[in-house]
PDB file of N, CA and C in Angstrom:
ATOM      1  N   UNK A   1       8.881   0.504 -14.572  1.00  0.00           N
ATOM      2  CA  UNK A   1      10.177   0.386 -13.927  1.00  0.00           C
ATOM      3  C   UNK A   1      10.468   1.601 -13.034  1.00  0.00           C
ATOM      4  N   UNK A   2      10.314   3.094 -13.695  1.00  0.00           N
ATOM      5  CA  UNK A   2      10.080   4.003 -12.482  1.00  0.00           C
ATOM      6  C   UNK A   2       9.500   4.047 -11.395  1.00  0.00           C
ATOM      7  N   UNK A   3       8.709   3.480 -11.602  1.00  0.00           N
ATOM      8  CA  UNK A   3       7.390   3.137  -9.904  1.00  0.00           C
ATOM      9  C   UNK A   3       8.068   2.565  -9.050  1.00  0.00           C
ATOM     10  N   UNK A   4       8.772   1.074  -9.813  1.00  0.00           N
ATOM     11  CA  UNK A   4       9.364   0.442  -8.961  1.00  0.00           C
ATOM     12  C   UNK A   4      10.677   1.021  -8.183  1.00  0.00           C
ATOM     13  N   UNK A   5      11.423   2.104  -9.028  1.00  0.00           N
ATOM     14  CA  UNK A   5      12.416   2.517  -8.204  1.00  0.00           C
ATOM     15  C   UNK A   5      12.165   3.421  -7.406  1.00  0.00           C
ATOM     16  N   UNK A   6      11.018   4.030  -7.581  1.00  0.00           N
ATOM     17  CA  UNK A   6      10.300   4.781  -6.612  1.00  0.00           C
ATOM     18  C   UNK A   6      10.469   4.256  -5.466  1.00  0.00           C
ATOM     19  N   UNK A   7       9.378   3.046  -5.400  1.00  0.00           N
ATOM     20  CA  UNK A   7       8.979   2.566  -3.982  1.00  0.00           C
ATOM     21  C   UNK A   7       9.862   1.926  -3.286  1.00  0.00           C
ATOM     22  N   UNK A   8      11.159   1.596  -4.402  1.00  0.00           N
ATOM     23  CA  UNK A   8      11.975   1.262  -3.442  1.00  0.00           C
ATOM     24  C   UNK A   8      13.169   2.445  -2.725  1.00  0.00           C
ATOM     25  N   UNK A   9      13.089   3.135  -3.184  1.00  0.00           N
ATOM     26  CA  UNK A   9      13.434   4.192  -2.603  1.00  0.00           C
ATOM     27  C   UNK A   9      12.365   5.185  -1.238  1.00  0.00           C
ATOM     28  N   UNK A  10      11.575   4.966  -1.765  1.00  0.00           N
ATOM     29  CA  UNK A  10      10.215   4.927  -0.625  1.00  0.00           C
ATOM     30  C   UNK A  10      10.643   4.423   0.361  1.00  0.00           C
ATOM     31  N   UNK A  11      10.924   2.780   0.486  1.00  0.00           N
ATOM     32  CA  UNK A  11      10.447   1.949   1.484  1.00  0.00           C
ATOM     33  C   UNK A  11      12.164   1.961   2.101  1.00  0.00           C
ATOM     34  N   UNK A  12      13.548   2.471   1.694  1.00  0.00           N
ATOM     35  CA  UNK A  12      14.552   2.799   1.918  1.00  0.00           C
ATOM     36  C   UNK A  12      14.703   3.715   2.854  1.00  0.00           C
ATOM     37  N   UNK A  13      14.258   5.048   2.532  1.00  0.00           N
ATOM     38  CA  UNK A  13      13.614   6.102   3.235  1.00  0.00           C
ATOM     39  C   UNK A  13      13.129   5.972   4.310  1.00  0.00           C
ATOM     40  N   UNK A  14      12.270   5.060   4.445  1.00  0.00           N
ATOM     41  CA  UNK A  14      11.003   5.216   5.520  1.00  0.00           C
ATOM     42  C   UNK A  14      11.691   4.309   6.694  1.00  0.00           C
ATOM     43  N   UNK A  15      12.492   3.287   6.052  1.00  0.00           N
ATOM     44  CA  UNK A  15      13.015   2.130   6.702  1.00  0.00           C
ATOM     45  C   UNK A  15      14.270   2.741   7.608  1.00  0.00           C
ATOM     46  N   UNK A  16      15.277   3.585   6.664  1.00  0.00           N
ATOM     47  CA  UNK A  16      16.317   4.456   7.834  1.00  0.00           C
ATOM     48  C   UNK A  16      15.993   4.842   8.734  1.00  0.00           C
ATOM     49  N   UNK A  17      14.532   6.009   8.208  1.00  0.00           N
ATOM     50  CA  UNK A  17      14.019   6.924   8.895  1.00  0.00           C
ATOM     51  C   UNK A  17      13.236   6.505  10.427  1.00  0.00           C
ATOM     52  N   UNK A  18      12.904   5.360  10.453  1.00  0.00           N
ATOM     53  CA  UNK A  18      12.040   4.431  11.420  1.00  0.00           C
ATOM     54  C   UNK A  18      13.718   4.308  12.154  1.00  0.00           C
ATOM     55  N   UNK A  19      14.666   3.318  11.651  1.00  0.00           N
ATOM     56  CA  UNK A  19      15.742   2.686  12.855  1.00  0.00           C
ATOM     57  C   UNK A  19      16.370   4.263  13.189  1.00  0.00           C
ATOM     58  N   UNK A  20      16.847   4.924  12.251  1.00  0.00           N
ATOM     59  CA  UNK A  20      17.527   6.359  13.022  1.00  0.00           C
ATOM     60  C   UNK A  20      16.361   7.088  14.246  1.00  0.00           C
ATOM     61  N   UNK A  21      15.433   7.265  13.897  1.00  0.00           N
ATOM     62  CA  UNK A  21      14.646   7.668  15.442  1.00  0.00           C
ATOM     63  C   UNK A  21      14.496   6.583  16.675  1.00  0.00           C
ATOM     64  N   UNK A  22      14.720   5.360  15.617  1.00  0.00           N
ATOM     65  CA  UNK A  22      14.528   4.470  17.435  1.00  0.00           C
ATOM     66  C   UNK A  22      15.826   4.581  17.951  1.00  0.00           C
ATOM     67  N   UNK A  23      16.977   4.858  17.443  1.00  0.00           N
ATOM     68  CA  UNK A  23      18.467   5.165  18.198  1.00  0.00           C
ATOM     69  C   UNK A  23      19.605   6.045  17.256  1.00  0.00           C
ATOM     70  N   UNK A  24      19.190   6.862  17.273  1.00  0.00           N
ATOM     71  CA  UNK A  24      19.727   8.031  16.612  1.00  0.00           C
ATOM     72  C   UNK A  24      21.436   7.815  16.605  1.00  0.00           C
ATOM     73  N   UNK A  25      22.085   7.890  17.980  1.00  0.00           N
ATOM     74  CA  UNK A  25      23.190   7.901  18.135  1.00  0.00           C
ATOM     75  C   UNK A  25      23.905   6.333  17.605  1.00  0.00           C
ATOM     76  N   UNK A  26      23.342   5.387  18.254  1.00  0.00           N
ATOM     77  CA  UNK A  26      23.752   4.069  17.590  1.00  0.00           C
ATOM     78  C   UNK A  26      23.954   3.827  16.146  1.00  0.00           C
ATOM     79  N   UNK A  27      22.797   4.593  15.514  1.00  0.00           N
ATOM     80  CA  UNK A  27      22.773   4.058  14.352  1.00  0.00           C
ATOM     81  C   UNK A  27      23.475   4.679  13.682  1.00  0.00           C
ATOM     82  N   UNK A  28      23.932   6.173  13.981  1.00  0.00           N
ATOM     83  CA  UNK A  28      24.824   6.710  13.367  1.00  0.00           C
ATOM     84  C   UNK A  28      26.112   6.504  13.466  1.00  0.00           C
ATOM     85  N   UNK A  29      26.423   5.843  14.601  1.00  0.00           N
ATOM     86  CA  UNK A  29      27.774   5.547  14.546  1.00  0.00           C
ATOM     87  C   UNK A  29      28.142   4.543  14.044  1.00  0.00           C
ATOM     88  N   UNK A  30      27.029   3.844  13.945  1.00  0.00           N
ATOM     89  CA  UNK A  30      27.421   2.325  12.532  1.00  0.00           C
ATOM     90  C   UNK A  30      27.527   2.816  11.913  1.00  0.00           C
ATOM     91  N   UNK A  31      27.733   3.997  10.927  1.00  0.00           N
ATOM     92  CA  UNK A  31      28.335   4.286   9.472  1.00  0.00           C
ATOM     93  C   UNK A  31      29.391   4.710   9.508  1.00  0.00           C
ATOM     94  N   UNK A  32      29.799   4.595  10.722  1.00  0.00           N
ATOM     95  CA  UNK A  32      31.261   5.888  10.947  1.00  0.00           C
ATOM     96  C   UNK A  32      32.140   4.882  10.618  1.00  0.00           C
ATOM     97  N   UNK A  33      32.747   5.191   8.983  1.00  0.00           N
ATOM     98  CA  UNK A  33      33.503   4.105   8.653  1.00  0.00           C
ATOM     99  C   UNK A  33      33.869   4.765   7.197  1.00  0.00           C
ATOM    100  N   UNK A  34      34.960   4.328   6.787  1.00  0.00           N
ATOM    101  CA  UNK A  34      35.262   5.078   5.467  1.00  0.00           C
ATOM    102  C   UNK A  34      36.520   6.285   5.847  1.00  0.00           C
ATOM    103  N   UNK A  35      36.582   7.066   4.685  1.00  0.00           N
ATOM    104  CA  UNK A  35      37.703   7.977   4.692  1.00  0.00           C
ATOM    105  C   UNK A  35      37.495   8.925   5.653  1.00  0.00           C
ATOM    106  N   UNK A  36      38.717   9.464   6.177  1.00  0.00           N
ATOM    107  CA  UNK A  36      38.463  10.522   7.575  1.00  0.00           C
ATOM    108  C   UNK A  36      37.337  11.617   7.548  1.00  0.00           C
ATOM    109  N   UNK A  37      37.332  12.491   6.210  1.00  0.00           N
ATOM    110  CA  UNK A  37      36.079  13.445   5.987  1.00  0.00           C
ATOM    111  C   UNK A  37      34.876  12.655   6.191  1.00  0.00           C
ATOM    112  N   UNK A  38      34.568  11.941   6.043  1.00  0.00           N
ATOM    113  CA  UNK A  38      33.020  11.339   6.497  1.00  0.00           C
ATOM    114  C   UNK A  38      32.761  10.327   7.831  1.00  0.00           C
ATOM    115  N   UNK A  39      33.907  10.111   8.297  1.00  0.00           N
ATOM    116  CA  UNK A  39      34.240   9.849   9.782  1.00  0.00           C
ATOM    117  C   UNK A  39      34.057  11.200  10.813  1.00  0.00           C
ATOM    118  N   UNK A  40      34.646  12.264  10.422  1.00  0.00           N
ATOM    119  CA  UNK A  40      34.519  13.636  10.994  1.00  0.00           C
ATOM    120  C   UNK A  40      33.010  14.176  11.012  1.00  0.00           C
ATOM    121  N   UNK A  41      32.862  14.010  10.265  1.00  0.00           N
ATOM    122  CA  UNK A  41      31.101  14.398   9.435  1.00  0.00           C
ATOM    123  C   UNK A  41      29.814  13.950  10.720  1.00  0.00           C
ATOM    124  N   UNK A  42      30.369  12.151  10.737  1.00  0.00           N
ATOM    125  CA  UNK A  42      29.712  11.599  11.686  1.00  0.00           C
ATOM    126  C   UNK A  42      29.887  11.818  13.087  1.00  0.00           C
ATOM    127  N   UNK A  43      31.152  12.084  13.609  1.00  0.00           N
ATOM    128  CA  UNK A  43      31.122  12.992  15.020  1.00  0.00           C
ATOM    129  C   UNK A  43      30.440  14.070  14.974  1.00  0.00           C
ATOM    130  N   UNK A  44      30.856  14.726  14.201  1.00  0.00           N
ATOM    131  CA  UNK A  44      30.080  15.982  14.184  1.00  0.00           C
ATOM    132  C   UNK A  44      28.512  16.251  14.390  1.00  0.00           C
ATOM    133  N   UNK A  45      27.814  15.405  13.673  1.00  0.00           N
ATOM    134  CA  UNK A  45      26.721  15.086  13.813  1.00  0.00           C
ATOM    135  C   UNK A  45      26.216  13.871  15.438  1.00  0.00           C
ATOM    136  N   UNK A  46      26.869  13.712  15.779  1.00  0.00           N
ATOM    137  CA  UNK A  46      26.661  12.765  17.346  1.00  0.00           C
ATOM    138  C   UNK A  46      26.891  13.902  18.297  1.00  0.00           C
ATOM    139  N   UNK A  47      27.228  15.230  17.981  1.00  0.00           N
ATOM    140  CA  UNK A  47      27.392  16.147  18.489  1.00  0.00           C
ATOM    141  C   UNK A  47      26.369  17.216  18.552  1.00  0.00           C
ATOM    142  N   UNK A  48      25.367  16.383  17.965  1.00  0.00           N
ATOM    143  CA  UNK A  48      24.110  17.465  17.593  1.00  0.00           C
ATOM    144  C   UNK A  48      22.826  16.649  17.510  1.00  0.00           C
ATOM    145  N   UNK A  49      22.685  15.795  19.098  1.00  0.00           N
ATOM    146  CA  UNK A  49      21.141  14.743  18.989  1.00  0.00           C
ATOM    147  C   UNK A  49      19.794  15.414  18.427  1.00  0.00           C
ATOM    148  N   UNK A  50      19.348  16.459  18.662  1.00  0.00           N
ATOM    149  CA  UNK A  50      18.081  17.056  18.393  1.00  0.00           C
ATOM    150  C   UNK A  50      17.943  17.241  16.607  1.00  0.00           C
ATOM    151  N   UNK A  51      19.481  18.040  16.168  1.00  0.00           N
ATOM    152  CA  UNK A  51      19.492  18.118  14.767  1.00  0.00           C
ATOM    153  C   UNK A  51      19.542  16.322  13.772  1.00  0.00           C
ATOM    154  N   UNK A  52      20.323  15.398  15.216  1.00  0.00           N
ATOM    155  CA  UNK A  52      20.189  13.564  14.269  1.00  0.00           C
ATOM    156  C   UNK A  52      18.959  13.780  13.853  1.00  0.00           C
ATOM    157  N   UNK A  53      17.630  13.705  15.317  1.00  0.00           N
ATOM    158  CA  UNK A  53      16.561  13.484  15.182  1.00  0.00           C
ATOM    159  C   UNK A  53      15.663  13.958  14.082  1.00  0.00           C
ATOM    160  N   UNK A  54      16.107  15.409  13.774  1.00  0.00           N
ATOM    161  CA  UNK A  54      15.157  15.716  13.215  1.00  0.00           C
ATOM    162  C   UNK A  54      15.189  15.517  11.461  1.00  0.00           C
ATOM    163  N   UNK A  55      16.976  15.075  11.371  1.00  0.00           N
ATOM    164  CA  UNK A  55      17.212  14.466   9.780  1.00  0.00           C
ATOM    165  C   UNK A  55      16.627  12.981   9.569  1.00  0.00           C
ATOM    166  N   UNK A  56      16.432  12.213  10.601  1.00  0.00           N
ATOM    167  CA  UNK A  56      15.422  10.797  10.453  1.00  0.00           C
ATOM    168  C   UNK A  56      14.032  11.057  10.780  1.00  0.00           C
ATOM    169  N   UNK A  57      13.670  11.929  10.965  1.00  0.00           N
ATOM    170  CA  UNK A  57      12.068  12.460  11.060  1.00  0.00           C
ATOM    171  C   UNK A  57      11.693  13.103   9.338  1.00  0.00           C
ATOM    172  N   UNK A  58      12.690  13.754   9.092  1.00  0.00           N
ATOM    173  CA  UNK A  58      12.940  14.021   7.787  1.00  0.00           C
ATOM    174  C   UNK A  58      12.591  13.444   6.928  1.00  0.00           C
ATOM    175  N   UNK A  59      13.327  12.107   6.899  1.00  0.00           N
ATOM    176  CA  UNK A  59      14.331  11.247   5.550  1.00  0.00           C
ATOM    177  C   UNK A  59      12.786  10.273   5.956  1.00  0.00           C
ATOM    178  N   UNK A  60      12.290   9.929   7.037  1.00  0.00           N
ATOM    179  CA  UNK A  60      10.576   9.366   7.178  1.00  0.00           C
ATOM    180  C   UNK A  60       9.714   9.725   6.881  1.00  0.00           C
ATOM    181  N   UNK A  61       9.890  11.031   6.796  1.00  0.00           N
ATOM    182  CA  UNK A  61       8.080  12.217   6.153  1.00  0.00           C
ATOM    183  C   UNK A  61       8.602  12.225   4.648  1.00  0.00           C
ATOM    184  N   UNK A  62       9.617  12.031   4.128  1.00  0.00           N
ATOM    185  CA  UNK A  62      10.048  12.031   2.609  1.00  0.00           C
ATOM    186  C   UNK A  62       9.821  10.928   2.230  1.00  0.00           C
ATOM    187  N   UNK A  63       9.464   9.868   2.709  1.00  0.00           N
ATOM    188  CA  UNK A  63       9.734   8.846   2.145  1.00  0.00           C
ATOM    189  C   UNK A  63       8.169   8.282   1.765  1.00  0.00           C
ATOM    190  N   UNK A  64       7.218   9.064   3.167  1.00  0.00           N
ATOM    191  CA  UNK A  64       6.163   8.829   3.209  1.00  0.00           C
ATOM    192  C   UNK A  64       5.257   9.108   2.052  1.00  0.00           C
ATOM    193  N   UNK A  65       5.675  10.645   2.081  1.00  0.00           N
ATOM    194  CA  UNK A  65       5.399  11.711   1.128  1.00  0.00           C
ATOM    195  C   UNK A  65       5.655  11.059  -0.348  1.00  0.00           C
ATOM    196  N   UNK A  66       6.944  10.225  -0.782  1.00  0.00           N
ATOM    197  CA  UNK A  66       7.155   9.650  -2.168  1.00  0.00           C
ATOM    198  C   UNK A  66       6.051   8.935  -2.440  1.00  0.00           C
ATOM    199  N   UNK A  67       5.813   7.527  -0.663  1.00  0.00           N
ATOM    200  CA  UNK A  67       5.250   6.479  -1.309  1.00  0.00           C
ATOM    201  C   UNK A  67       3.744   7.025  -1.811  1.00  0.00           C
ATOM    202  N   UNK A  68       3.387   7.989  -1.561  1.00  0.00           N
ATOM    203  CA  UNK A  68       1.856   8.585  -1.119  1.00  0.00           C
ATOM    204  C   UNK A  68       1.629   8.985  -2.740  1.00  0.00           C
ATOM    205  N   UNK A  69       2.822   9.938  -3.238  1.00  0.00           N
ATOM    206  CA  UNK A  69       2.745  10.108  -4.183  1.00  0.00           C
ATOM    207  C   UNK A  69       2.813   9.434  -5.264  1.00  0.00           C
ATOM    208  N   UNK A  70       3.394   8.507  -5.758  1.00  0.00           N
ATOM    209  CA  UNK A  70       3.342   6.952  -6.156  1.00  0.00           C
ATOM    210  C   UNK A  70       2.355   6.530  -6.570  1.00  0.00           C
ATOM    211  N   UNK A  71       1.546   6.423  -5.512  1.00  0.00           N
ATOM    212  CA  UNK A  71       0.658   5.638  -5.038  1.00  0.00           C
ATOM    213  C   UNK A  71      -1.491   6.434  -5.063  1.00  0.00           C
ATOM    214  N   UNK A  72      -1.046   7.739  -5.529  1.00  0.00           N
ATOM    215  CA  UNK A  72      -1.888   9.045  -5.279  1.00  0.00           C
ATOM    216  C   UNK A  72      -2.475   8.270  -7.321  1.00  0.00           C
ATOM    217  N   UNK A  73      -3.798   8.449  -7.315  1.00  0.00           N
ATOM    218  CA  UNK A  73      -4.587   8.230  -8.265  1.00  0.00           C
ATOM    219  C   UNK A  73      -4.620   9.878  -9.292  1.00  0.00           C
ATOM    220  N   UNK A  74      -3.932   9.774 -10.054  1.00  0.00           N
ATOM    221  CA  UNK A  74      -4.200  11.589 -10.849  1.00  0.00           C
ATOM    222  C   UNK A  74      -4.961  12.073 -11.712  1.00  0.00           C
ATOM    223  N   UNK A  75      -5.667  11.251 -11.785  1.00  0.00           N
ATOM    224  CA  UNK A  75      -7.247  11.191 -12.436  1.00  0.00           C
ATOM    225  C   UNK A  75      -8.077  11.840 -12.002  1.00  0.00           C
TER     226      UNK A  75
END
């Protein structure tokens, strides 16, 4: 059952991490929704394209990195 929440957290990861680099700004502003502190949060961050990019380049090499590990034989 751990594996499985692994990989789905893996394939969560990898899956943000893929649509936030194909449109960083778009996709972030689809979340801009909810109470004002995390509405603010999200301007803030549309205010900083290079730093979007490099948190979905991120949240993609982490995810990679889980499934790898997962998936890594320890024998």
């Amino acid at each position: 059952m751990l594996k499985q929440i692994g990989e789905l957290t893996a394939i969560g990861l990898i899956g943000e991490g893929v649509v936030g680099l194909m449109a960083p700004a778009r996709y972030t502003a689809s979340w801009r929704l909810g109470p004002a502190p995390l509405r603010d949060a999200i301007d803030e961050a549309l205010e900083h394209p290079v730093a979007l990019r490099s948190a979905y380049a991120t949240e993609l090499v982490a995810g990679l990195l889980l499934a790898a590990a997962i998936h890594y034989d320890w024998r």
